[in-house]
C-alpha atoms as a PDB file:
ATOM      1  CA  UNK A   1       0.000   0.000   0.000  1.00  0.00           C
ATOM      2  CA  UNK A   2       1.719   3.786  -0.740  1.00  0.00           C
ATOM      3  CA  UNK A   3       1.797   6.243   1.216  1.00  0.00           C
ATOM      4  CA  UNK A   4      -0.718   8.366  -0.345  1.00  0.00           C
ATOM      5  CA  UNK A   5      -3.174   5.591   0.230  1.00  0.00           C
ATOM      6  CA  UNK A   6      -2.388   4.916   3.516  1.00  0.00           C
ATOM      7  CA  UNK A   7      -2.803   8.637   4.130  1.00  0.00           C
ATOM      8  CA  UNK A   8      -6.121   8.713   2.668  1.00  0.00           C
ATOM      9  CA  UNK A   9      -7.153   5.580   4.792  1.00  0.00           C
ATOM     10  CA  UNK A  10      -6.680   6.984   7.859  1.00  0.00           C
ATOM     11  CA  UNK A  11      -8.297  10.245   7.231  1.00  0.00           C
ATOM     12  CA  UNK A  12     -11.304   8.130   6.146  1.00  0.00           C
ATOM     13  CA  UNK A  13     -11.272   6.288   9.134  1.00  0.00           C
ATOM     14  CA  UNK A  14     -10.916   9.727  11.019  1.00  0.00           C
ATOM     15  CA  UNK A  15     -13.811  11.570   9.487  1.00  0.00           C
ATOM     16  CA  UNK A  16     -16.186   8.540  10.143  1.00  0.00           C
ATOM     17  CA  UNK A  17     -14.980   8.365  13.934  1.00  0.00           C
ATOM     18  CA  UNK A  18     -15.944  11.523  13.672  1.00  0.00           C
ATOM     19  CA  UNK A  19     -19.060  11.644  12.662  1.00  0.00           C
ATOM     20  CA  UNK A  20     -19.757   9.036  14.424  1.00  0.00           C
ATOM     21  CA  UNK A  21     -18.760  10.986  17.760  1.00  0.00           C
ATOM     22  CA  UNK A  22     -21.307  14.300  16.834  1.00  0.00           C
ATOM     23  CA  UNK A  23     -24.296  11.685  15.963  1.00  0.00           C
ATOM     24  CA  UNK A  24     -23.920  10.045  19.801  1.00  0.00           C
ATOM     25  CA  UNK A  25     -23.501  14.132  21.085  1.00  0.00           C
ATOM     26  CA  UNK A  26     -26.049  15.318  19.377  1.00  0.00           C
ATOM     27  CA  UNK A  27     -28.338  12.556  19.769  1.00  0.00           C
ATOM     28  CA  UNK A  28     -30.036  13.651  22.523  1.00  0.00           C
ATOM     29  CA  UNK A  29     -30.501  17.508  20.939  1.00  0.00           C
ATOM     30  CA  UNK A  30     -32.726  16.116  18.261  1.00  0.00           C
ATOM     31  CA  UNK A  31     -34.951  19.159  17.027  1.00  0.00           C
ATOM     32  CA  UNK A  32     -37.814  17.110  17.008  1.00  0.00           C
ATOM     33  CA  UNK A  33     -40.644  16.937  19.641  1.00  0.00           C
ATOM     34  CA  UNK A  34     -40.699  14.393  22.625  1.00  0.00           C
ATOM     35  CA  UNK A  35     -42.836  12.112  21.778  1.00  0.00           C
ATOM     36  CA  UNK A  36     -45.836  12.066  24.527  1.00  0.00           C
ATOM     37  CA  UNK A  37     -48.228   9.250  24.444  1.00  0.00           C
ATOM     38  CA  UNK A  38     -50.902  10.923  26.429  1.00  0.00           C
ATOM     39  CA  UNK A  39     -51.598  13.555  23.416  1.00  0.00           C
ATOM     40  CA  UNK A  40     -55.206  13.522  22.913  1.00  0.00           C
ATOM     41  CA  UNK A  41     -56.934  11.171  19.607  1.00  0.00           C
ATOM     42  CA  UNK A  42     -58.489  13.867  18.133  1.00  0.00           C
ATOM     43  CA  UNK A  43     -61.357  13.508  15.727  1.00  0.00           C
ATOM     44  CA  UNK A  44     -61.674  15.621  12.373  1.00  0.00           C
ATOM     45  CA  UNK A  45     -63.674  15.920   9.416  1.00  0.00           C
ATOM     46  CA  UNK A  46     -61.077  16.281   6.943  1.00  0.00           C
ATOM     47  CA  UNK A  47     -63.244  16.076   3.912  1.00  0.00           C
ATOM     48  CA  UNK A  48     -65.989  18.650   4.953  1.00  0.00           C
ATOM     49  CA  UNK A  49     -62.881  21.061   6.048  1.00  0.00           C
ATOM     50  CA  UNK A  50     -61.244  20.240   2.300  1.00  0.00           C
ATOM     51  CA  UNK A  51     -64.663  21.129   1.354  1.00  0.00           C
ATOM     52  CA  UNK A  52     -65.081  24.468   3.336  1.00  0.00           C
ATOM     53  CA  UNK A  53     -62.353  25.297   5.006  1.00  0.00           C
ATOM     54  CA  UNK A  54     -62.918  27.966   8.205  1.00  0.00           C
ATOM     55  CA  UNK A  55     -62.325  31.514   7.738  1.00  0.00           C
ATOM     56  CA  UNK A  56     -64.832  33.045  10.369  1.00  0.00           C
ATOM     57  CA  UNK A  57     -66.105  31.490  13.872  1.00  0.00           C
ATOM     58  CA  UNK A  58     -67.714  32.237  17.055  1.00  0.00           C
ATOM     59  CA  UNK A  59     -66.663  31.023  20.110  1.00  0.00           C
ATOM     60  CA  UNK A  60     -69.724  30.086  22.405  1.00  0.00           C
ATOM     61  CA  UNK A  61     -70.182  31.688  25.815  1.00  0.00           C
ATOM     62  CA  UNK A  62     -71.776  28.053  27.196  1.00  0.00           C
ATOM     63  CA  UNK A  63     -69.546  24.691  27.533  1.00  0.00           C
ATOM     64  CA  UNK A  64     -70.903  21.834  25.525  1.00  0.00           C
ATOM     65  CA  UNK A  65     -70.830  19.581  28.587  1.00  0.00           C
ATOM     66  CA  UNK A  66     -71.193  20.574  31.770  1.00  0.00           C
ATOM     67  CA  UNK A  67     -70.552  23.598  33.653  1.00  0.00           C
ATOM     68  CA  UNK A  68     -67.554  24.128  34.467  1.00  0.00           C
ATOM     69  CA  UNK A  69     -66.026  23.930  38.468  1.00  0.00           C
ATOM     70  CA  UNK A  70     -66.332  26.920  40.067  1.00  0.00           C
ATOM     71  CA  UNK A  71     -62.966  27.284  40.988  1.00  0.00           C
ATOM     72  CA  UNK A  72     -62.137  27.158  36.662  1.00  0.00           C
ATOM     73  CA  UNK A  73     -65.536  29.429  35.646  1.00  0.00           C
ATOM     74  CA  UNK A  74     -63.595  32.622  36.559  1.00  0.00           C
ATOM     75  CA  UNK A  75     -60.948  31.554  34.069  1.00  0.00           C
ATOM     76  CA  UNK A  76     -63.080  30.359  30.898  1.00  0.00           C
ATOM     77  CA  UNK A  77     -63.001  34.381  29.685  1.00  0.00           C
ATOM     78  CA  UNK A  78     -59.684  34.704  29.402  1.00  0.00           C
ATOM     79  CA  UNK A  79     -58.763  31.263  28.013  1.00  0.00           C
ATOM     80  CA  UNK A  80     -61.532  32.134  25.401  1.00  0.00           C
ATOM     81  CA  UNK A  81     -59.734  35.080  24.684  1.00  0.00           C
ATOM     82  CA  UNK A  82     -56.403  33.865  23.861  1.00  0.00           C
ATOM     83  CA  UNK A  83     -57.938  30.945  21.887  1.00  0.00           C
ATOM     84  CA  UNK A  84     -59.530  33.928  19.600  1.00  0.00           C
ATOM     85  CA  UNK A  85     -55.968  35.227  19.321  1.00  0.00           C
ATOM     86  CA  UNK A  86     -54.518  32.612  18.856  1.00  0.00           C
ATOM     87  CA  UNK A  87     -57.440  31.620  15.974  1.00  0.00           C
ATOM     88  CA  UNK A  88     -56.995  34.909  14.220  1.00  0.00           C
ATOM     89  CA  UNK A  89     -52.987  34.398  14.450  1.00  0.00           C
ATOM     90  CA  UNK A  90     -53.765  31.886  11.735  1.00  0.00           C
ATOM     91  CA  UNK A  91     -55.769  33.535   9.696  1.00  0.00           C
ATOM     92  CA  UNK A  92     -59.054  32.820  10.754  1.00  0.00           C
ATOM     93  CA  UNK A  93     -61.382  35.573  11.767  1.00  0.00           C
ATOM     94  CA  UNK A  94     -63.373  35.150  15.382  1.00  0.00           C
ATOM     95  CA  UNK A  95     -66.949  37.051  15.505  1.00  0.00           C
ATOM     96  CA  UNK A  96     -67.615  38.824  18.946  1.00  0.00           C
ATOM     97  CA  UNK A  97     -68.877  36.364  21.436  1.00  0.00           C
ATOM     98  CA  UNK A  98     -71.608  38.802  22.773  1.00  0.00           C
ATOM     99  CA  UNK A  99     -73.081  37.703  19.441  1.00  0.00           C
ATOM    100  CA  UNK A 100     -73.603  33.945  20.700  1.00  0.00           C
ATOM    101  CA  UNK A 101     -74.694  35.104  24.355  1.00  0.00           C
ATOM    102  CA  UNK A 102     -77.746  37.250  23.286  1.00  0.00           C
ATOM    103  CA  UNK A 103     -78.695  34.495  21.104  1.00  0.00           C
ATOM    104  CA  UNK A 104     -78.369  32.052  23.407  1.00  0.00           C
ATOM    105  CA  UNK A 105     -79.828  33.978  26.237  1.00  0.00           C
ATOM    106  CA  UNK A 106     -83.272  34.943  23.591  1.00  0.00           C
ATOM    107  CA  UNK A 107     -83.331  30.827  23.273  1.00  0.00           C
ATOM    108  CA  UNK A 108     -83.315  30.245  27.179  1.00  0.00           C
ATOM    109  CA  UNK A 109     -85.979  32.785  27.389  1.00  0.00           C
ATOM    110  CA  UNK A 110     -88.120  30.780  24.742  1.00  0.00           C
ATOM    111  CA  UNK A 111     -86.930  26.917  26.122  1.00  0.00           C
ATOM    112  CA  UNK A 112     -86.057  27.485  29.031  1.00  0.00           C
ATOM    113  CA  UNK A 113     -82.779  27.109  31.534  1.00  0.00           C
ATOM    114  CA  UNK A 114     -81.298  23.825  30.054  1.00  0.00           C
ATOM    115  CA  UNK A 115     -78.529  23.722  33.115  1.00  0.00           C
ATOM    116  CA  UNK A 116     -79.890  22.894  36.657  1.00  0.00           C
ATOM    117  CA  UNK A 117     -77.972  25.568  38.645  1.00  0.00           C
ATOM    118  CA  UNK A 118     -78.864  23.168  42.017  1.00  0.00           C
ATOM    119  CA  UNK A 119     -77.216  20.102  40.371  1.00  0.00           C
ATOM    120  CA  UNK A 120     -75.431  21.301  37.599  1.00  0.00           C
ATOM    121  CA  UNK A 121     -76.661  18.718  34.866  1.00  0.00           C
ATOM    122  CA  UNK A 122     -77.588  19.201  31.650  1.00  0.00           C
ATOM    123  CA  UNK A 123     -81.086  19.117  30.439  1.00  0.00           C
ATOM    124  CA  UNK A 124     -79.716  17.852  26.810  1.00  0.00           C
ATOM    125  CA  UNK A 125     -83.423  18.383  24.873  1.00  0.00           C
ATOM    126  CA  UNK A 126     -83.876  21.844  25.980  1.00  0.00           C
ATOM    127  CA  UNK A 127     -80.485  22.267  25.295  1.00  0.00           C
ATOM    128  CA  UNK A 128     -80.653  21.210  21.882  1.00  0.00           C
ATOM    129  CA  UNK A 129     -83.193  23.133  21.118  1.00  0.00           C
ATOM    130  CA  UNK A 130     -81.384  26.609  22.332  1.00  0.00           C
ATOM    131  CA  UNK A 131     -78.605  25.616  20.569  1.00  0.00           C
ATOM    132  CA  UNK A 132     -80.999  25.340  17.233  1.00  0.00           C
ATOM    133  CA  UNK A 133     -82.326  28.681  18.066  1.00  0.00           C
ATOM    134  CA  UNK A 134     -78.676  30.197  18.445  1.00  0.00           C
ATOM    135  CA  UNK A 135     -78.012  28.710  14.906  1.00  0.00           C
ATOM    136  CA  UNK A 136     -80.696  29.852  13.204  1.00  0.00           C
ATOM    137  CA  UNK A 137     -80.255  33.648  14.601  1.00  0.00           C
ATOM    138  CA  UNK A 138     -76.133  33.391  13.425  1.00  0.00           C
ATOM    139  CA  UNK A 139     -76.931  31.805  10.072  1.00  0.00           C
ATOM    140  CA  UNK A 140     -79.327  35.120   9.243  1.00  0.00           C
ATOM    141  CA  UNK A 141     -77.071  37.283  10.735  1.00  0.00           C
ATOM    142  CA  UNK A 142     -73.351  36.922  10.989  1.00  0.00           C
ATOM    143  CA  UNK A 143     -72.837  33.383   8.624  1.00  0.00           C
ATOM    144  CA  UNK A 144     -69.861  31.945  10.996  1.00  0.00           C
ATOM    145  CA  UNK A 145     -68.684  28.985   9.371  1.00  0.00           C
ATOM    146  CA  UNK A 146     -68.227  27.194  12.961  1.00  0.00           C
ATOM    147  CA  UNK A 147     -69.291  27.413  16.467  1.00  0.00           C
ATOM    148  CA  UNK A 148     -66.368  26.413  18.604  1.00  0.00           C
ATOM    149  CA  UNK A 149     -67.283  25.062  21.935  1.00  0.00           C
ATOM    150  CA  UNK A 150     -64.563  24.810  24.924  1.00  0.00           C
ATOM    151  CA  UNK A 151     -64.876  23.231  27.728  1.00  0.00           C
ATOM    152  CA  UNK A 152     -62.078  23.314  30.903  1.00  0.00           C
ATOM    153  CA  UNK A 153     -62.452  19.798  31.675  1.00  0.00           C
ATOM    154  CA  UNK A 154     -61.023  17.787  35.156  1.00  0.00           C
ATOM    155  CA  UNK A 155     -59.091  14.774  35.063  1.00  0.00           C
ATOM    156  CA  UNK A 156     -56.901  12.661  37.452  1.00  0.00           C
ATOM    157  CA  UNK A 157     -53.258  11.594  37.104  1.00  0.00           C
ATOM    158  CA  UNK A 158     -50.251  10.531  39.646  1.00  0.00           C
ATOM    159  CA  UNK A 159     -47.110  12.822  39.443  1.00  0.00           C
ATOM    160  CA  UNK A 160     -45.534   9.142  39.393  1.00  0.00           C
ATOM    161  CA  UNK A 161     -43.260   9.129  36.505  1.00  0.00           C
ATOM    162  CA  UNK A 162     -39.055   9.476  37.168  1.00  0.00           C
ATOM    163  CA  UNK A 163     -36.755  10.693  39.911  1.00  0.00           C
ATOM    164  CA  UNK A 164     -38.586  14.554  39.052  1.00  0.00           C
ATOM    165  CA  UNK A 165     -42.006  12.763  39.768  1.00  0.00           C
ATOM    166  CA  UNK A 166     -43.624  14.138  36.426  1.00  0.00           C
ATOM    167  CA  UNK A 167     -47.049  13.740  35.705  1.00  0.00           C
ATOM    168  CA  UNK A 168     -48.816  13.804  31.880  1.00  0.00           C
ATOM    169  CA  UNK A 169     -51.972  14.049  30.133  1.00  0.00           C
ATOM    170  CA  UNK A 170     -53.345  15.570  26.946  1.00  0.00           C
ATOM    171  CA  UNK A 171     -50.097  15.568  25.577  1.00  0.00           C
ATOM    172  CA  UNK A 172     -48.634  17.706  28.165  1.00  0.00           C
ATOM    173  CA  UNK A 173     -45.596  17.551  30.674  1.00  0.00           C
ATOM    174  CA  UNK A 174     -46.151  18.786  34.060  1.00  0.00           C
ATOM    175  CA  UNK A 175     -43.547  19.094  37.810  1.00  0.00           C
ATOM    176  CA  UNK A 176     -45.623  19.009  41.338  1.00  0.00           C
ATOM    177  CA  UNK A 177     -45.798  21.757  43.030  1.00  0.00           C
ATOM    178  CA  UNK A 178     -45.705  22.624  46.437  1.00  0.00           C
ATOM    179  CA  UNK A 179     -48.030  24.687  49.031  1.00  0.00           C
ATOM    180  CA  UNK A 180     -47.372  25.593  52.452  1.00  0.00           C
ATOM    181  CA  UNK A 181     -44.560  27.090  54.243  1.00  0.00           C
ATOM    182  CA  UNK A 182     -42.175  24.031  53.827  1.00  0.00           C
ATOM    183  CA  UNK A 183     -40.107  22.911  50.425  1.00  0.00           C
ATOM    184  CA  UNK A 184     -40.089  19.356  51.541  1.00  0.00           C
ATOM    185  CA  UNK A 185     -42.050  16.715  50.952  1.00  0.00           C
ATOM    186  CA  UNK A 186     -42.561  13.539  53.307  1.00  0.00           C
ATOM    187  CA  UNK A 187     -40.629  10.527  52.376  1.00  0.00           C
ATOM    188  CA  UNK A 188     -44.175   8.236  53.454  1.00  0.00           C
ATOM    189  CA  UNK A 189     -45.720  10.437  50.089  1.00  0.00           C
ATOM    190  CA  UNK A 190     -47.900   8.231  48.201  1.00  0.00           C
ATOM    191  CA  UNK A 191     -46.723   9.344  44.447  1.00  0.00           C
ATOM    192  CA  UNK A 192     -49.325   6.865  42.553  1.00  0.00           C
ATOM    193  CA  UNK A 193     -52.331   8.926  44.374  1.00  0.00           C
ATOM    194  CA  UNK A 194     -54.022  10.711  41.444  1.00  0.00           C
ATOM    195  CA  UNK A 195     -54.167  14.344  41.466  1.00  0.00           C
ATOM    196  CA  UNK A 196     -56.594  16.443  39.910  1.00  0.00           C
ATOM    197  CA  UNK A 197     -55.827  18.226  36.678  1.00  0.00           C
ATOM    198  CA  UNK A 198     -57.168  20.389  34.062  1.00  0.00           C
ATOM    199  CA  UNK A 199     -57.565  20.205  30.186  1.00  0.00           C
ATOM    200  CA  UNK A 200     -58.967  22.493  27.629  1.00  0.00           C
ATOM    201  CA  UNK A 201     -61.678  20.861  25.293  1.00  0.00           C
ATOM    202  CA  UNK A 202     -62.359  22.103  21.987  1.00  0.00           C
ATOM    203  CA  UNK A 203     -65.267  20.996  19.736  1.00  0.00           C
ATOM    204  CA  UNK A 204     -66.038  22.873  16.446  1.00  0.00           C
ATOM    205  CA  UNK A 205     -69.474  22.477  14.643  1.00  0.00           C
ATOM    206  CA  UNK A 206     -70.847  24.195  11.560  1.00  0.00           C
ATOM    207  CA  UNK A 207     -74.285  25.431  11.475  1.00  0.00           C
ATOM    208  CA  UNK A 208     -75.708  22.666  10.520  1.00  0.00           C
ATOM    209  CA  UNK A 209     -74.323  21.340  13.779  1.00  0.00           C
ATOM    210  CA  UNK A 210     -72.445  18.650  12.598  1.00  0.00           C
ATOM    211  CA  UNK A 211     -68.882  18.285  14.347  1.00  0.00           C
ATOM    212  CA  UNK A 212     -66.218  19.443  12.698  1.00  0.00           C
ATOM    213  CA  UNK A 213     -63.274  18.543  14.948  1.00  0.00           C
ATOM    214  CA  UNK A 214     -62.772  17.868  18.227  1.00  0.00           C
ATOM    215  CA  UNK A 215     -59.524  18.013  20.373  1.00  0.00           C
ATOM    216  CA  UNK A 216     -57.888  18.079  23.629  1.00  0.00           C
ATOM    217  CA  UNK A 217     -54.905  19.427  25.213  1.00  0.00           C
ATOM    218  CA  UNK A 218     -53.270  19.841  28.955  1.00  0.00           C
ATOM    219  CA  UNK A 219     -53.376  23.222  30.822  1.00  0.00           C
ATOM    220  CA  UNK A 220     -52.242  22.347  34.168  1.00  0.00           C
ATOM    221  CA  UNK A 221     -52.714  21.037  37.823  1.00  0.00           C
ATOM    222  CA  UNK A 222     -55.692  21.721  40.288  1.00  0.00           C
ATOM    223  CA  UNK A 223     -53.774  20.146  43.261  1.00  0.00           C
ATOM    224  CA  UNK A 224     -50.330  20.921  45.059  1.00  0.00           C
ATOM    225  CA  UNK A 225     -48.707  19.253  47.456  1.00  0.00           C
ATOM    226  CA  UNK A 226     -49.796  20.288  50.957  1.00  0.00           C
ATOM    227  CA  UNK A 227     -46.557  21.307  53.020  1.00  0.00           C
ATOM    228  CA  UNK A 228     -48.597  21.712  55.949  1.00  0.00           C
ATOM    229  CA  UNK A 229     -48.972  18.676  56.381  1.00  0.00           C
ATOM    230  CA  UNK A 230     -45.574  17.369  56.368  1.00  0.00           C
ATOM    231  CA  UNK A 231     -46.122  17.246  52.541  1.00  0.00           C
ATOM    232  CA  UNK A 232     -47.815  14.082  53.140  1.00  0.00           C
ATOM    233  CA  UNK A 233     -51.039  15.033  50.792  1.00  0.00           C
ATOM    234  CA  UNK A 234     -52.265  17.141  48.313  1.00  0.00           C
ATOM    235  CA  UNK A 235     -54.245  20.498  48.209  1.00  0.00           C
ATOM    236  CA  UNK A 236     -55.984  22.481  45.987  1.00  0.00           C
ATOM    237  CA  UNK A 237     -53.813  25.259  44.759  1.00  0.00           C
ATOM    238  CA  UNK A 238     -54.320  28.818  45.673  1.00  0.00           C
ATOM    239  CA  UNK A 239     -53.736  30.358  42.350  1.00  0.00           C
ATOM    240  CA  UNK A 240     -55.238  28.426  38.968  1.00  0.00           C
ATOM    241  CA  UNK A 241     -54.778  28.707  34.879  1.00  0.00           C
ATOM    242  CA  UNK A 242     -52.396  31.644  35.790  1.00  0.00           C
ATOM    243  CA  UNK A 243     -49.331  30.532  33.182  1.00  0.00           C
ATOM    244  CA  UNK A 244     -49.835  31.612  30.045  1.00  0.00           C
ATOM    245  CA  UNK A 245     -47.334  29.975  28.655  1.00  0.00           C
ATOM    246  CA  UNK A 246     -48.973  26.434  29.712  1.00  0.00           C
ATOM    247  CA  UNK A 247     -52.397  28.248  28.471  1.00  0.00           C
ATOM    248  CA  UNK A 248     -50.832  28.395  25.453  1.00  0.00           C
ATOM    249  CA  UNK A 249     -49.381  24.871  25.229  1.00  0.00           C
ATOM    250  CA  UNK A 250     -52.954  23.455  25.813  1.00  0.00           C
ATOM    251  CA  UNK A 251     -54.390  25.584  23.169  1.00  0.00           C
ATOM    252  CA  UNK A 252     -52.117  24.983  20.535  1.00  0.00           C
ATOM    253  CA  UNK A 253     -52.473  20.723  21.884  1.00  0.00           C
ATOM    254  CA  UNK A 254     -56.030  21.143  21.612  1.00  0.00           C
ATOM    255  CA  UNK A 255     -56.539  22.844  17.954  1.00  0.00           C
ATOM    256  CA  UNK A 256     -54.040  20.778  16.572  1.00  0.00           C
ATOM    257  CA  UNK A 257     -54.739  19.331  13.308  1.00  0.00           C
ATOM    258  CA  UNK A 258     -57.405  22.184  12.951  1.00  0.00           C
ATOM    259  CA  UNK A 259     -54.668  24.382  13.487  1.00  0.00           C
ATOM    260  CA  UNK A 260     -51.521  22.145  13.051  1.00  0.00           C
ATOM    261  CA  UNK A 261     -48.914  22.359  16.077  1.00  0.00           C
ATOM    262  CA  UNK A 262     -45.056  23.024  15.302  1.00  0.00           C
ATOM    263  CA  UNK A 263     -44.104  20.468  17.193  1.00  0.00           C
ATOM    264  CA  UNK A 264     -47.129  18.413  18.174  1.00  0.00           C
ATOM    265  CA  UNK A 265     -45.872  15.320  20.804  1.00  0.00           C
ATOM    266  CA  UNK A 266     -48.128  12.867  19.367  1.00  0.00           C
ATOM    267  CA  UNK A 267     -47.847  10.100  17.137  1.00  0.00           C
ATOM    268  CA  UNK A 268     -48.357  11.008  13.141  1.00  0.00           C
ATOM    269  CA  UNK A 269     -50.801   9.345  11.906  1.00  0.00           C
END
């Protein structure tokens, strides 16, 4: 073998060591998402979208489901608002949701109150029908192509997962936080108790109230862990749906296809 050939040999060798070396470095700074198998299996109506895609909603002023908690109601304004920013963002125009509230507030005076405000349940006929009556006043008036419901739904889940005792849902990641005057947390802490968390819930249907698209994604947790008790238990937090940035997250979670995410953490289908 000459010289020139051994030469070239080992500076083969040397650049494939190399890259070799930056794949195993970099390996770990992929610029893809995490992949999180708790993202929500959304449902969409790709044809009737390819059909008529949106370019004008409303965002209703009443959950699909059932009222909210009370300790979430306070919040449902301004996570409607930044879902109408975050709507028009992309392109897609949001009618003023005092629009859908007289509407809906002519159709309770002609049905009647389809939410028991004893029990909280649903009265699903009369609501129908107020929902018809809402329809029939936009489709005269402002022609939305979609009503978008949302809906701050409760779940549970353990903060069980790793040394940092992570918890996820709806395609979200999320720490435990702590309450009280202590930072510590007992080492008799139960970490597969479920604690209660909260989602965002988006349905969209057009006015002939068939569903469009519906879609979930994680805002963040109810409960903390109660230092006052030796941090032995959890508590519901003082302060709720305050970070915007995890108001955010869950939007973007919860739109996605409708709205694709950048870097959406589920599965492609």
């Amino acid at each position: 073998m000459g010289r020139l050939t051994v030469v070239a040999s080992v500076l083969q060798r040397a650049v494939t060591l190399g890259l070799l070396l930056a794949g195993v470095l970099c390996g770990g700074c992929a610029s893809g998402p995490a992949y999180n198998p708790t993202a929500f299996n959304y449902q969409i109506d790709e044809a009737s979208l390819a059909q008529a895609p949106l370019k004008k909603v409303i965002i209703a002023s009443t959950n699909l489901g059932p009222p909210s908690s009370q300790y979430f109601s306070r919040h449902e304004a301004l996570i409607d608002a930044q879902l109408a920013r975050y709507f028009t963002e992309h392109g897609i125009e949001v009618l003023p949701q005092q629009q859908f509230t007289r509407a809906y507030n002519a159709g309770v005076r002609a049905y009647g109150n389809p939410v028991d405000p004893s029990t909280g349940k649903v009265n699903r006929k009369t609501f129908n029908l107020v929902i018809q009556s809402v329809r029939d006043h936009l489709r005269q008036t402002s022609h939305p192509d979609a009503i978008v419901f949302t809906d701050i739904v409760e779940l549970a889940v353990p903060f069980n997962i790793g040394l940092k005792h992570l918890a996820r849902w709806d395609g979200v990641t999320r720490k435990p936080t702590l309450q009280g005057p202590g930072n510590t947390v007992s080492s008799a802490f139960n970490w597969e108790v479920p604690a209660r968390v909260s989602s965002l819930m988006v349905s969209v249907y057009d006015l002939d109230l068939k569903r469009l698209f519906l879609g979930r994604g994680g805002l963040s947790a109810t409960d903390a862990i109660d230092t006052r008790s030796g941090g032995a238990g959890f508590t519901q937090r003082r302060e709720l749906l305050t970070n915007n940035e995890q108001i955010a997250e869950g939007i973007a979670l919860a739109l996605h296809p409708l709205i694709p995410m950048a870097r959406w953490p589920g599965r492609a289908r």
